[in-house]
PDB file of N, CA and C in Angstrom:
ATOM      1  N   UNK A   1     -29.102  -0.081  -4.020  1.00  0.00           N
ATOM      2  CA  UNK A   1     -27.854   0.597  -4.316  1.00  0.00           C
ATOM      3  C   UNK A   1     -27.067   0.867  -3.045  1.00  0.00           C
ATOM      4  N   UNK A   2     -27.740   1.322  -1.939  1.00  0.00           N
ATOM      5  CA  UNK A   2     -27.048   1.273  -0.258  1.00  0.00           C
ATOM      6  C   UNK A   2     -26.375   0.366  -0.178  1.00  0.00           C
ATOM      7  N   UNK A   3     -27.311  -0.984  -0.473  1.00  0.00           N
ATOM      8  CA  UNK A   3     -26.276  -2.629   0.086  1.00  0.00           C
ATOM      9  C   UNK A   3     -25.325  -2.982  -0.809  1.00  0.00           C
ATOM     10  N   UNK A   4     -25.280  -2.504  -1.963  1.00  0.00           N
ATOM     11  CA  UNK A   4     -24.120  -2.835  -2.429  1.00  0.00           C
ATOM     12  C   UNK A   4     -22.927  -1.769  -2.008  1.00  0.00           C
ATOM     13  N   UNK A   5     -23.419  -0.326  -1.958  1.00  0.00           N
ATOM     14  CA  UNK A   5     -22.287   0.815  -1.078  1.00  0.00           C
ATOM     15  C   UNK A   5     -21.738   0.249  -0.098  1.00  0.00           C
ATOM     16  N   UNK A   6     -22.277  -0.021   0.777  1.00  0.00           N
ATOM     17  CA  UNK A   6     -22.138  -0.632   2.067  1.00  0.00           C
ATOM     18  C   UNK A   6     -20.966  -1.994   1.771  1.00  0.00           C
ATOM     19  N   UNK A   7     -21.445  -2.733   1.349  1.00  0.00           N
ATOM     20  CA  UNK A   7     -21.447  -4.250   0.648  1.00  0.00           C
ATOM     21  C   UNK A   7     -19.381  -3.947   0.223  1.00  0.00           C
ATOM     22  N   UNK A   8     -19.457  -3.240  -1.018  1.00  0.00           N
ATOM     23  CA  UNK A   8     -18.168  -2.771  -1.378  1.00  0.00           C
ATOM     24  C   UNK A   8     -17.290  -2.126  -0.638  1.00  0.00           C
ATOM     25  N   UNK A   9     -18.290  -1.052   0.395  1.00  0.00           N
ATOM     26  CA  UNK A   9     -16.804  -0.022   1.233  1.00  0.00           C
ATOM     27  C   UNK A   9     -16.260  -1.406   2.598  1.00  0.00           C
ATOM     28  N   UNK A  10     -17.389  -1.870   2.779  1.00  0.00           N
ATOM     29  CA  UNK A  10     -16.593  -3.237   4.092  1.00  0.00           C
ATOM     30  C   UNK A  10     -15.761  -3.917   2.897  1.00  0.00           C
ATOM     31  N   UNK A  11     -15.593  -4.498   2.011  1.00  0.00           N
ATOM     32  CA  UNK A  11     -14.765  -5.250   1.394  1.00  0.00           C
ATOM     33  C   UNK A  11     -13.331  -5.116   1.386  1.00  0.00           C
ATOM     34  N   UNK A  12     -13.522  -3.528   0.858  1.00  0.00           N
ATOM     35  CA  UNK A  12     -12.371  -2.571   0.921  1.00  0.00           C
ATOM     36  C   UNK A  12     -12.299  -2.435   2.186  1.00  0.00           C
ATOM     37  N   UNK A  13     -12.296  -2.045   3.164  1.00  0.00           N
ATOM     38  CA  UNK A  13     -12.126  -2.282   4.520  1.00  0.00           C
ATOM     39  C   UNK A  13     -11.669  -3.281   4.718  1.00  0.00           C
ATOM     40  N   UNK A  14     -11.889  -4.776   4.646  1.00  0.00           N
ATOM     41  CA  UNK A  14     -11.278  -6.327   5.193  1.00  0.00           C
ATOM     42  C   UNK A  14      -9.883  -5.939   3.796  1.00  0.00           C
ATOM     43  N   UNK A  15     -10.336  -5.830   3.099  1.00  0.00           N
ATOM     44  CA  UNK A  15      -8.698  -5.732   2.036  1.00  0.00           C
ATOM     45  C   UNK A  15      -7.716  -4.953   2.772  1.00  0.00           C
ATOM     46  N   UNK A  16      -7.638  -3.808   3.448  1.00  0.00           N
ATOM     47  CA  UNK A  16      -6.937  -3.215   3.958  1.00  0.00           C
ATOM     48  C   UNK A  16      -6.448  -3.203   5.192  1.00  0.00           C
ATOM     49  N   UNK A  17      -7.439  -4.323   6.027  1.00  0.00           N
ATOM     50  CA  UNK A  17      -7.061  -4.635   7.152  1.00  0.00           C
ATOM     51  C   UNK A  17      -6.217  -6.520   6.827  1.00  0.00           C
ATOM     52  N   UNK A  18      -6.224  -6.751   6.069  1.00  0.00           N
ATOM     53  CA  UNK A  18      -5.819  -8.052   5.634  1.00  0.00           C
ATOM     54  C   UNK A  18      -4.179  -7.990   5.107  1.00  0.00           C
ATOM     55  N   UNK A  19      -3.982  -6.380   4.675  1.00  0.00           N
ATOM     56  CA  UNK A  19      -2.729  -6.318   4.252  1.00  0.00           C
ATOM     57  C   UNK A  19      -2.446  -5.680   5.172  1.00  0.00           C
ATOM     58  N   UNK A  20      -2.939  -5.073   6.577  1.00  0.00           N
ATOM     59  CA  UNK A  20      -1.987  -4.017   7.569  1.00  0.00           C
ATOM     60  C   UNK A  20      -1.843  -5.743   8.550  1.00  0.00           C
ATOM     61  N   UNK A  21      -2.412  -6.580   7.994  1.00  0.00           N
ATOM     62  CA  UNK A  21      -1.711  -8.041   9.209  1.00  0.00           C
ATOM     63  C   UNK A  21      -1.076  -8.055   8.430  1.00  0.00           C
ATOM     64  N   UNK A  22      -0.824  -9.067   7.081  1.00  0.00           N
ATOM     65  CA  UNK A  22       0.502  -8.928   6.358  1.00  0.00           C
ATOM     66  C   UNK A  22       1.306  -7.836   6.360  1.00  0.00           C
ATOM     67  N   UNK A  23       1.885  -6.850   7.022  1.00  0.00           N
ATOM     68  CA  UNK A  23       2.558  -6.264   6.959  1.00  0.00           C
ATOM     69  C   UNK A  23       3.064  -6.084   8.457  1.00  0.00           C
ATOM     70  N   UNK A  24       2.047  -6.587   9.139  1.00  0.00           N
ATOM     71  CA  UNK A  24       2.884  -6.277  10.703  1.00  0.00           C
ATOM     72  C   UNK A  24       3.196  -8.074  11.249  1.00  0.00           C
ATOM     73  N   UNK A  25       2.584  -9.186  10.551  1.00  0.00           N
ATOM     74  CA  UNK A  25       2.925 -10.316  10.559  1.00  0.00           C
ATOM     75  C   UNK A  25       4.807 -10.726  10.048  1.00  0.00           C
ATOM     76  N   UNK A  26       4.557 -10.444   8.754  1.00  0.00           N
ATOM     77  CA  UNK A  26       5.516 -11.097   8.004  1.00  0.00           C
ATOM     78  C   UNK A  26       6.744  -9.921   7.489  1.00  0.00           C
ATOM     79  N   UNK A  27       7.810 -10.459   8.215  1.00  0.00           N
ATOM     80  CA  UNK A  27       9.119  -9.215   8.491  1.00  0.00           C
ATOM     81  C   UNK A  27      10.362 -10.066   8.046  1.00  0.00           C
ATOM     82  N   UNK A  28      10.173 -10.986   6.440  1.00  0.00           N
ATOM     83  CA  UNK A  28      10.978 -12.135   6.278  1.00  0.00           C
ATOM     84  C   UNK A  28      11.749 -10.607   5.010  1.00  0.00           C
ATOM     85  N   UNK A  29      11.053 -10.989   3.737  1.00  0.00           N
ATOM     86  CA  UNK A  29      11.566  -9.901   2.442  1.00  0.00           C
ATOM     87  C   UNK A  29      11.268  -8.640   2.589  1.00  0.00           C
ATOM     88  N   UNK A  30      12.001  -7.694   2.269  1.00  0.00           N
ATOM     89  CA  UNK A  30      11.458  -5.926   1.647  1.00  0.00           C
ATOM     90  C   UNK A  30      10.332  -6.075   0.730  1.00  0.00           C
ATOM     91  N   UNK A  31      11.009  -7.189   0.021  1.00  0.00           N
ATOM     92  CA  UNK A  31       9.362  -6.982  -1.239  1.00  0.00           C
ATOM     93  C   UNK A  31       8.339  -6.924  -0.855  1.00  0.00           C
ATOM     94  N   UNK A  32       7.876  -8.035   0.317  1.00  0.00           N
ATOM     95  CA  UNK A  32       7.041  -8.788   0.781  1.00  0.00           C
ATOM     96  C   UNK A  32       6.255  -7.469   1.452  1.00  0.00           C
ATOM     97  N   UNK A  33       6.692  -6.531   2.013  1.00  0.00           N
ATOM     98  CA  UNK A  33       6.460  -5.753   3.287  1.00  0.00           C
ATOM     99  C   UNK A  33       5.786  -4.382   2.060  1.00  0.00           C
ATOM    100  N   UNK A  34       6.874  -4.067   1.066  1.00  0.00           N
ATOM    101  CA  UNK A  34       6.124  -3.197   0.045  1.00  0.00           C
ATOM    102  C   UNK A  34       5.227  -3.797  -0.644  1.00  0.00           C
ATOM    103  N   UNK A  35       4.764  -5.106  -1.147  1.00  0.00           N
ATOM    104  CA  UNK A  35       4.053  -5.149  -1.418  1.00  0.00           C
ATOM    105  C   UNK A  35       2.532  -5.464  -0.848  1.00  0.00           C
ATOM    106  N   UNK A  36       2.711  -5.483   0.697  1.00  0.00           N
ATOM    107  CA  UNK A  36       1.062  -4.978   1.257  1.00  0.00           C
ATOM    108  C   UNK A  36       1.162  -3.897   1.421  1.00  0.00           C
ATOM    109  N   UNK A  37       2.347  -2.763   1.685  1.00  0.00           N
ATOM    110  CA  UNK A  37       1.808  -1.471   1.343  1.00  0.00           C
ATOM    111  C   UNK A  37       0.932  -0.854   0.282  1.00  0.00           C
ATOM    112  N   UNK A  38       1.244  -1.474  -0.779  1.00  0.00           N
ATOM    113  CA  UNK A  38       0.967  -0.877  -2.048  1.00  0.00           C
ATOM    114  C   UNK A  38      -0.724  -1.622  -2.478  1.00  0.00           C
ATOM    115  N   UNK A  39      -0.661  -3.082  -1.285  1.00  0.00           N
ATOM    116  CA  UNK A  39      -2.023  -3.578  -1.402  1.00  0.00           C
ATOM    117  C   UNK A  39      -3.092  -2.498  -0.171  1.00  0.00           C
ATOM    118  N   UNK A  40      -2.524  -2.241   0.559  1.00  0.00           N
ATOM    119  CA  UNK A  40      -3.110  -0.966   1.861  1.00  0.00           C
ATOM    120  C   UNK A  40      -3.429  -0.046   0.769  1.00  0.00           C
ATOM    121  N   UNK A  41      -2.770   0.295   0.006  1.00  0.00           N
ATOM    122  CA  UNK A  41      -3.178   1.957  -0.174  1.00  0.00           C
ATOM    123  C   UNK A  41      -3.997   1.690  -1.431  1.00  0.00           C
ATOM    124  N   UNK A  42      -3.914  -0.146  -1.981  1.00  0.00           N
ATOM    125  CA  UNK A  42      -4.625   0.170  -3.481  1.00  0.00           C
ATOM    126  C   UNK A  42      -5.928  -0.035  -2.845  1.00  0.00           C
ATOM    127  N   UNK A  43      -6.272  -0.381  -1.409  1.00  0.00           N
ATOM    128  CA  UNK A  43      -7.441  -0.541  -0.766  1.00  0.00           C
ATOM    129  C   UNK A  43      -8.126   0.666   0.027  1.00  0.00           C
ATOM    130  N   UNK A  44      -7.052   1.666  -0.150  1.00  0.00           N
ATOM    131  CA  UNK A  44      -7.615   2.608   0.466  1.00  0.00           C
ATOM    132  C   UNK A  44      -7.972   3.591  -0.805  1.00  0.00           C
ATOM    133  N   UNK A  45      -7.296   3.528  -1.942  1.00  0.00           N
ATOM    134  CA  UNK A  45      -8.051   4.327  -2.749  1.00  0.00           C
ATOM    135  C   UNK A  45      -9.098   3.839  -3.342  1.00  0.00           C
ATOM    136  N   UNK A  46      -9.595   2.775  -3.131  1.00  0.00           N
ATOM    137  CA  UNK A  46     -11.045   2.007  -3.755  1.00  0.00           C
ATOM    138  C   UNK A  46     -12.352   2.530  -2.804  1.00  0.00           C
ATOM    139  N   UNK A  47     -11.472   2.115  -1.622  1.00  0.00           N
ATOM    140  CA  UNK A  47     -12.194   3.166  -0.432  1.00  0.00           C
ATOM    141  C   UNK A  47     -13.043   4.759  -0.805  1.00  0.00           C
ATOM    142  N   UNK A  48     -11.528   5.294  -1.295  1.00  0.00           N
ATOM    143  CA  UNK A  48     -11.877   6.809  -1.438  1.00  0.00           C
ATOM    144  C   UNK A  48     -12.421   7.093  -2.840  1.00  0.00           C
ATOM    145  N   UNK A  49     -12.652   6.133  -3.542  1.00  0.00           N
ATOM    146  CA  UNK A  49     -13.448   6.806  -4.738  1.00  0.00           C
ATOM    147  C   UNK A  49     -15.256   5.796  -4.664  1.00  0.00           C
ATOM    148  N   UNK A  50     -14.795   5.221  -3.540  1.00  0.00           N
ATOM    149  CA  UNK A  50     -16.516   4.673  -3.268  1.00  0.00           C
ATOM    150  C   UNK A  50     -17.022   6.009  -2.560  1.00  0.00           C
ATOM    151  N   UNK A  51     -16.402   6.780  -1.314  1.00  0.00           N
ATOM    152  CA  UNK A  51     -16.776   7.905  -0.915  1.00  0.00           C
ATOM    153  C   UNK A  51     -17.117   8.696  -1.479  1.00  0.00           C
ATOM    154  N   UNK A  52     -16.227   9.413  -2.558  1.00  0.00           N
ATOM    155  CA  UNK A  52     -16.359  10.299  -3.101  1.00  0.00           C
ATOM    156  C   UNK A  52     -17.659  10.282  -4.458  1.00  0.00           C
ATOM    157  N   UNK A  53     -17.516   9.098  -4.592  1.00  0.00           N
ATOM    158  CA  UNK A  53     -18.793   9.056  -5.692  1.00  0.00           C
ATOM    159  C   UNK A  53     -20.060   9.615  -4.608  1.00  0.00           C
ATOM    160  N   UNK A  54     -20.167   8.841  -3.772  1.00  0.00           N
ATOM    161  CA  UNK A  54     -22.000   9.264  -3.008  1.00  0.00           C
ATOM    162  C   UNK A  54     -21.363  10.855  -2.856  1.00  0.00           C
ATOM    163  N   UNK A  55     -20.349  11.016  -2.255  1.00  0.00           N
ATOM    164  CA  UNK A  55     -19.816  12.923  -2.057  1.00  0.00           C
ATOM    165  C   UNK A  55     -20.648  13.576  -3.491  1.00  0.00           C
ATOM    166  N   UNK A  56     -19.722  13.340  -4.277  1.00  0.00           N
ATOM    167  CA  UNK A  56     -19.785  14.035  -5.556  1.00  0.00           C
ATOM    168  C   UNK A  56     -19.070  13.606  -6.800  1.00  0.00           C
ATOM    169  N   UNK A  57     -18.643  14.889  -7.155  1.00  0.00           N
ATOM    170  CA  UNK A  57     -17.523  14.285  -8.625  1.00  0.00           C
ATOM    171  C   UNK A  57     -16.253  14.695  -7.830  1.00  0.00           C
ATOM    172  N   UNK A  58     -15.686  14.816  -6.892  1.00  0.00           N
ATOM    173  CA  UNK A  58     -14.582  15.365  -6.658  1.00  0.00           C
ATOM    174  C   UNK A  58     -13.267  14.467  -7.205  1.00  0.00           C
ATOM    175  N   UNK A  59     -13.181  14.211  -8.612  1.00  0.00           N
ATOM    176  CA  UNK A  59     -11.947  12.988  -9.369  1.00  0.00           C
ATOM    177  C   UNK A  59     -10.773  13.598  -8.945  1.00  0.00           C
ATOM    178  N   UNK A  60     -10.397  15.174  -8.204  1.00  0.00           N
ATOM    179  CA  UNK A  60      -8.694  15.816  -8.503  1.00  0.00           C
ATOM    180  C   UNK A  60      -8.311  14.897  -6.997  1.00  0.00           C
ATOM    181  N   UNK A  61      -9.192  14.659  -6.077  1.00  0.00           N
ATOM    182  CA  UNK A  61      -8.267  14.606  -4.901  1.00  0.00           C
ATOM    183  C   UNK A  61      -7.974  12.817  -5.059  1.00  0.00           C
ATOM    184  N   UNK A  62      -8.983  12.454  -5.616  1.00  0.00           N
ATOM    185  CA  UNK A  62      -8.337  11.343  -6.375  1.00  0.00           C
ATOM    186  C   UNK A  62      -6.892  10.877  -6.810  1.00  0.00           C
ATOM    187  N   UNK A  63      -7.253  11.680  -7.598  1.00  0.00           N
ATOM    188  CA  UNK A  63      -5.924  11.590  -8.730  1.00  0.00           C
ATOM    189  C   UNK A  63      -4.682  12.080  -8.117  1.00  0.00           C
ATOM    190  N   UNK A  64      -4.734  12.791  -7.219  1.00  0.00           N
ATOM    191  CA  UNK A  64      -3.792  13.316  -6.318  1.00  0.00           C
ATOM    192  C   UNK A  64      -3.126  11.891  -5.197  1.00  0.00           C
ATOM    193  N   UNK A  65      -4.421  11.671  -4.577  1.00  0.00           N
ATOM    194  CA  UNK A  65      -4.290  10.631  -3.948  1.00  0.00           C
ATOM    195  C   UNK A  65      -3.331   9.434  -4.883  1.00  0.00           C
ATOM    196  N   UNK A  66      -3.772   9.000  -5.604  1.00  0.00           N
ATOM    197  CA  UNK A  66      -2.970   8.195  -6.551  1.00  0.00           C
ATOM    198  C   UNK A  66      -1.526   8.631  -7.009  1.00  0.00           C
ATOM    199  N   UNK A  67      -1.522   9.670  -7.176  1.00  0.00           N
ATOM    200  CA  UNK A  67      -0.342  10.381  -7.442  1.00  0.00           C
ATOM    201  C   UNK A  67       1.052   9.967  -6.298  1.00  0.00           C
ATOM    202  N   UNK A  68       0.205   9.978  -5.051  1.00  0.00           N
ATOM    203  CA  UNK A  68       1.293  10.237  -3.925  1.00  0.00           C
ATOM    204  C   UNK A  68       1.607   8.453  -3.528  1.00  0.00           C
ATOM    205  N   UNK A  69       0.502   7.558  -4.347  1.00  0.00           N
ATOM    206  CA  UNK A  69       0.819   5.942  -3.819  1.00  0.00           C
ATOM    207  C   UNK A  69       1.469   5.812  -4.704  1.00  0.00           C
ATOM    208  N   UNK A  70       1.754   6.459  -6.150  1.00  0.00           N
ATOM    209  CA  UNK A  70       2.715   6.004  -7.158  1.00  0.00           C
ATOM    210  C   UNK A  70       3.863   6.153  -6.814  1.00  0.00           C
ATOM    211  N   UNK A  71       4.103   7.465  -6.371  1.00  0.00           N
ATOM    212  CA  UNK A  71       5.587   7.919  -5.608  1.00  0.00           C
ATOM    213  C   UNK A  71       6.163   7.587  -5.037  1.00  0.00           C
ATOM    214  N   UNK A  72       5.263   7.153  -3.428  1.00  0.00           N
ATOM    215  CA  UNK A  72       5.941   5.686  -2.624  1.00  0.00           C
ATOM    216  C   UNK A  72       5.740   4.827  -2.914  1.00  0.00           C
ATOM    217  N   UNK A  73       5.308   4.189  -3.946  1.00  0.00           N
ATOM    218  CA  UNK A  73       6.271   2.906  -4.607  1.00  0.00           C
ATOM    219  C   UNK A  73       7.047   3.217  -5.340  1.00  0.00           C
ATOM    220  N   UNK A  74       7.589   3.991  -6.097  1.00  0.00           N
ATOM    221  CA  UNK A  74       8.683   4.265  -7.027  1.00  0.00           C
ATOM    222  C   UNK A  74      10.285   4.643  -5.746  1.00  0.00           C
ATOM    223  N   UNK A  75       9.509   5.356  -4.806  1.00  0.00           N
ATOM    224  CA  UNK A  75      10.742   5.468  -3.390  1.00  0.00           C
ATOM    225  C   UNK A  75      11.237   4.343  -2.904  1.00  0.00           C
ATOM    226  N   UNK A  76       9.942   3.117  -2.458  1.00  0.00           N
ATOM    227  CA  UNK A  76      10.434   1.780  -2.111  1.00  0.00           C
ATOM    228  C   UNK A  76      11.265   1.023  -2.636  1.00  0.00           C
ATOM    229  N   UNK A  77      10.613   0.939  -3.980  1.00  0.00           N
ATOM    230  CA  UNK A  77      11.711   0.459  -5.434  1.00  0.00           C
ATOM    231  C   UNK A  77      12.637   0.940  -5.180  1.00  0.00           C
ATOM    232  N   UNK A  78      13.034   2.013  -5.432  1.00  0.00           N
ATOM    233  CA  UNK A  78      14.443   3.128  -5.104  1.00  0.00           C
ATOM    234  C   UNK A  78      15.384   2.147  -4.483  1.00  0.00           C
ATOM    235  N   UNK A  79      14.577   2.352  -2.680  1.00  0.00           N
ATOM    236  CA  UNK A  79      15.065   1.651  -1.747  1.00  0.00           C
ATOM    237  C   UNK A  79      15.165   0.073  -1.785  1.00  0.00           C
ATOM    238  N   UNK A  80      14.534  -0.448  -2.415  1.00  0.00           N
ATOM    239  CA  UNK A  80      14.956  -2.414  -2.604  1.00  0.00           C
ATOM    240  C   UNK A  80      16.131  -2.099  -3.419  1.00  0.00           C
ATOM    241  N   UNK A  81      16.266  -1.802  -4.824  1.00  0.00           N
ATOM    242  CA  UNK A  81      17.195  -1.918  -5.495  1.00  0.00           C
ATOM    243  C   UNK A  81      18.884  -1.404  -4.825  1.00  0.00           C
ATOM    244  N   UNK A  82      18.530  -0.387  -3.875  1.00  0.00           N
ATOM    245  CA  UNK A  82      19.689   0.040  -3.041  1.00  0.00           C
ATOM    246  C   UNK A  82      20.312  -0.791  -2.704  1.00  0.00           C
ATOM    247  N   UNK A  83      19.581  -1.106  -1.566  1.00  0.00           N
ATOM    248  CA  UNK A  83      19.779  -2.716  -0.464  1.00  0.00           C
ATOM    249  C   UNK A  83      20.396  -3.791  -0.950  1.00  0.00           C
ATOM    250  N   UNK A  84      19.494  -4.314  -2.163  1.00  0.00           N
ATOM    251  CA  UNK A  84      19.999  -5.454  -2.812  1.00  0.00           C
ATOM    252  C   UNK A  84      21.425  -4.958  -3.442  1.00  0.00           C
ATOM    253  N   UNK A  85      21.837  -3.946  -4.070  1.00  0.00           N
ATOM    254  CA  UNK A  85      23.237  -3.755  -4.682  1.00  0.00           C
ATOM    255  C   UNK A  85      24.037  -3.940  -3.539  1.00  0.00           C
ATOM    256  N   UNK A  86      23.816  -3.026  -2.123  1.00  0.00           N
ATOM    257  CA  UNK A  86      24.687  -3.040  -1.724  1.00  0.00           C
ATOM    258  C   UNK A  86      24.658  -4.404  -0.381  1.00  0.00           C
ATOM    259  N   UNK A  87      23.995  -4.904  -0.313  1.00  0.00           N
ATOM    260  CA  UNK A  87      23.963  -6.252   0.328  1.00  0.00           C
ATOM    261  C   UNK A  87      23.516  -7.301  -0.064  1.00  0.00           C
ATOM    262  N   UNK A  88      23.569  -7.130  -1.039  1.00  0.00           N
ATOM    263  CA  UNK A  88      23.077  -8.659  -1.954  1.00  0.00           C
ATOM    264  C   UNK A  88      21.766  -8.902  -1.854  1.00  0.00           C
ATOM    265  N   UNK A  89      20.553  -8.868  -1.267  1.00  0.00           N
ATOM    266  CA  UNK A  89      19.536  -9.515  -0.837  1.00  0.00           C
ATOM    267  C   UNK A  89      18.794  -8.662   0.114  1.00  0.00           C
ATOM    268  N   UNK A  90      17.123  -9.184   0.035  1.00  0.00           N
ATOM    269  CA  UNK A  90      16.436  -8.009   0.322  1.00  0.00           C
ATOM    270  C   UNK A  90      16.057  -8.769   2.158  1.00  0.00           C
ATOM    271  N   UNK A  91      16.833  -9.630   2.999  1.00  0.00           N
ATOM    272  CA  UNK A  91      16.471 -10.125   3.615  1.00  0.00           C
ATOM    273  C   UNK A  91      16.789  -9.210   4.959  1.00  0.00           C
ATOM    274  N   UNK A  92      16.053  -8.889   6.013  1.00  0.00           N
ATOM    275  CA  UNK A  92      15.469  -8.129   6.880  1.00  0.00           C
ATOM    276  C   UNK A  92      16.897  -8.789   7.909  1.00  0.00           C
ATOM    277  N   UNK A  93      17.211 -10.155   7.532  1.00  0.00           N
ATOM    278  CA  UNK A  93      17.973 -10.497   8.956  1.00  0.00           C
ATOM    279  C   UNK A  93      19.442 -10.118   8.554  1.00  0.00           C
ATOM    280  N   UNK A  94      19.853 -10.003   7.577  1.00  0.00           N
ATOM    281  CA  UNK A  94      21.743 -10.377   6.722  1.00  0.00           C
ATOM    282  C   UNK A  94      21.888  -8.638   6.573  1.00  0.00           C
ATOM    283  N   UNK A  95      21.171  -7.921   7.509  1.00  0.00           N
ATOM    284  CA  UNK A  95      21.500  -5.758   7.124  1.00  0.00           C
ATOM    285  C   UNK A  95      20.955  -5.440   8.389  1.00  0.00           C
ATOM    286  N   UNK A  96      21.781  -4.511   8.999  1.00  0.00           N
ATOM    287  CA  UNK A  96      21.280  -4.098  10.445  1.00  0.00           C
ATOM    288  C   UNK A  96      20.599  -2.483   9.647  1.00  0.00           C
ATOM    289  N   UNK A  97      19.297  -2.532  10.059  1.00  0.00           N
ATOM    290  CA  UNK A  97      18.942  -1.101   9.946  1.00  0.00           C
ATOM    291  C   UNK A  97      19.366  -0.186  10.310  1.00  0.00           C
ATOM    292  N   UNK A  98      20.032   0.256  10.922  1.00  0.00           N
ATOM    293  CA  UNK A  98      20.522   1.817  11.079  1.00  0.00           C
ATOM    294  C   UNK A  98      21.942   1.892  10.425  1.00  0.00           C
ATOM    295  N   UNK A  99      22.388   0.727   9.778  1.00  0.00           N
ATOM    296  CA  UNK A  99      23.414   0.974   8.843  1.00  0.00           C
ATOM    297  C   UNK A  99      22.975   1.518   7.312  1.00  0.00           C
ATOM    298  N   UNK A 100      21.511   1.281   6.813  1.00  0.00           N
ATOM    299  CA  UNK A 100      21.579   1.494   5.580  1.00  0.00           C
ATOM    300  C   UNK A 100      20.844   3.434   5.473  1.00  0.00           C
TER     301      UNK A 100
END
């Protein structure tokens, strides 16, 4: 039961380090960039409920946790749909950042 603990929390570990390169690699779409965020954090809460099981039952900080990755993606969304209305396209090069 260790080697598979073990076995699963490195997995989740390479998942989350696999999307923090996709995300500091590839600076082409907005989508592109939220969607290894949202792969980071769905790797970090797999993370935190492998912990928390050997911890205990602690499911609220969980659910909390989840709570706050739903939010920043519903903010990101927010923010693509902005962008794209008001510049057509979610492309990183055709919008100077400190204009939006």
């Amino acid at each position: 039961m260790m080697i598979f603990s073990g076995l699963m929390s490195s997995m989740a570990l390479f998942m989350f380090l696999s999307g923090a390169c996709s995300f500091i690699s590839y600076h082409k779409h907005l989508l592109n960039s939220l969607l290894s965020l949202e792969f980071m954090m769905l790797s970090g809460f797999w993370l935190l409920c492998l912990q928390l099981s050997v911890i205990g039952n602690e499911a609220y900080f969980g659910l909390f946790f989840l709570t706050l990755v739903v939010c920043e993606g519903a903010l990101g969304l927010s923010l693509l749909v902005y962008i794209v209305r008001s510049h057509g396209n979610d492309y990183f090069k055709s919008f100077n950042v400190l204009e939006c």
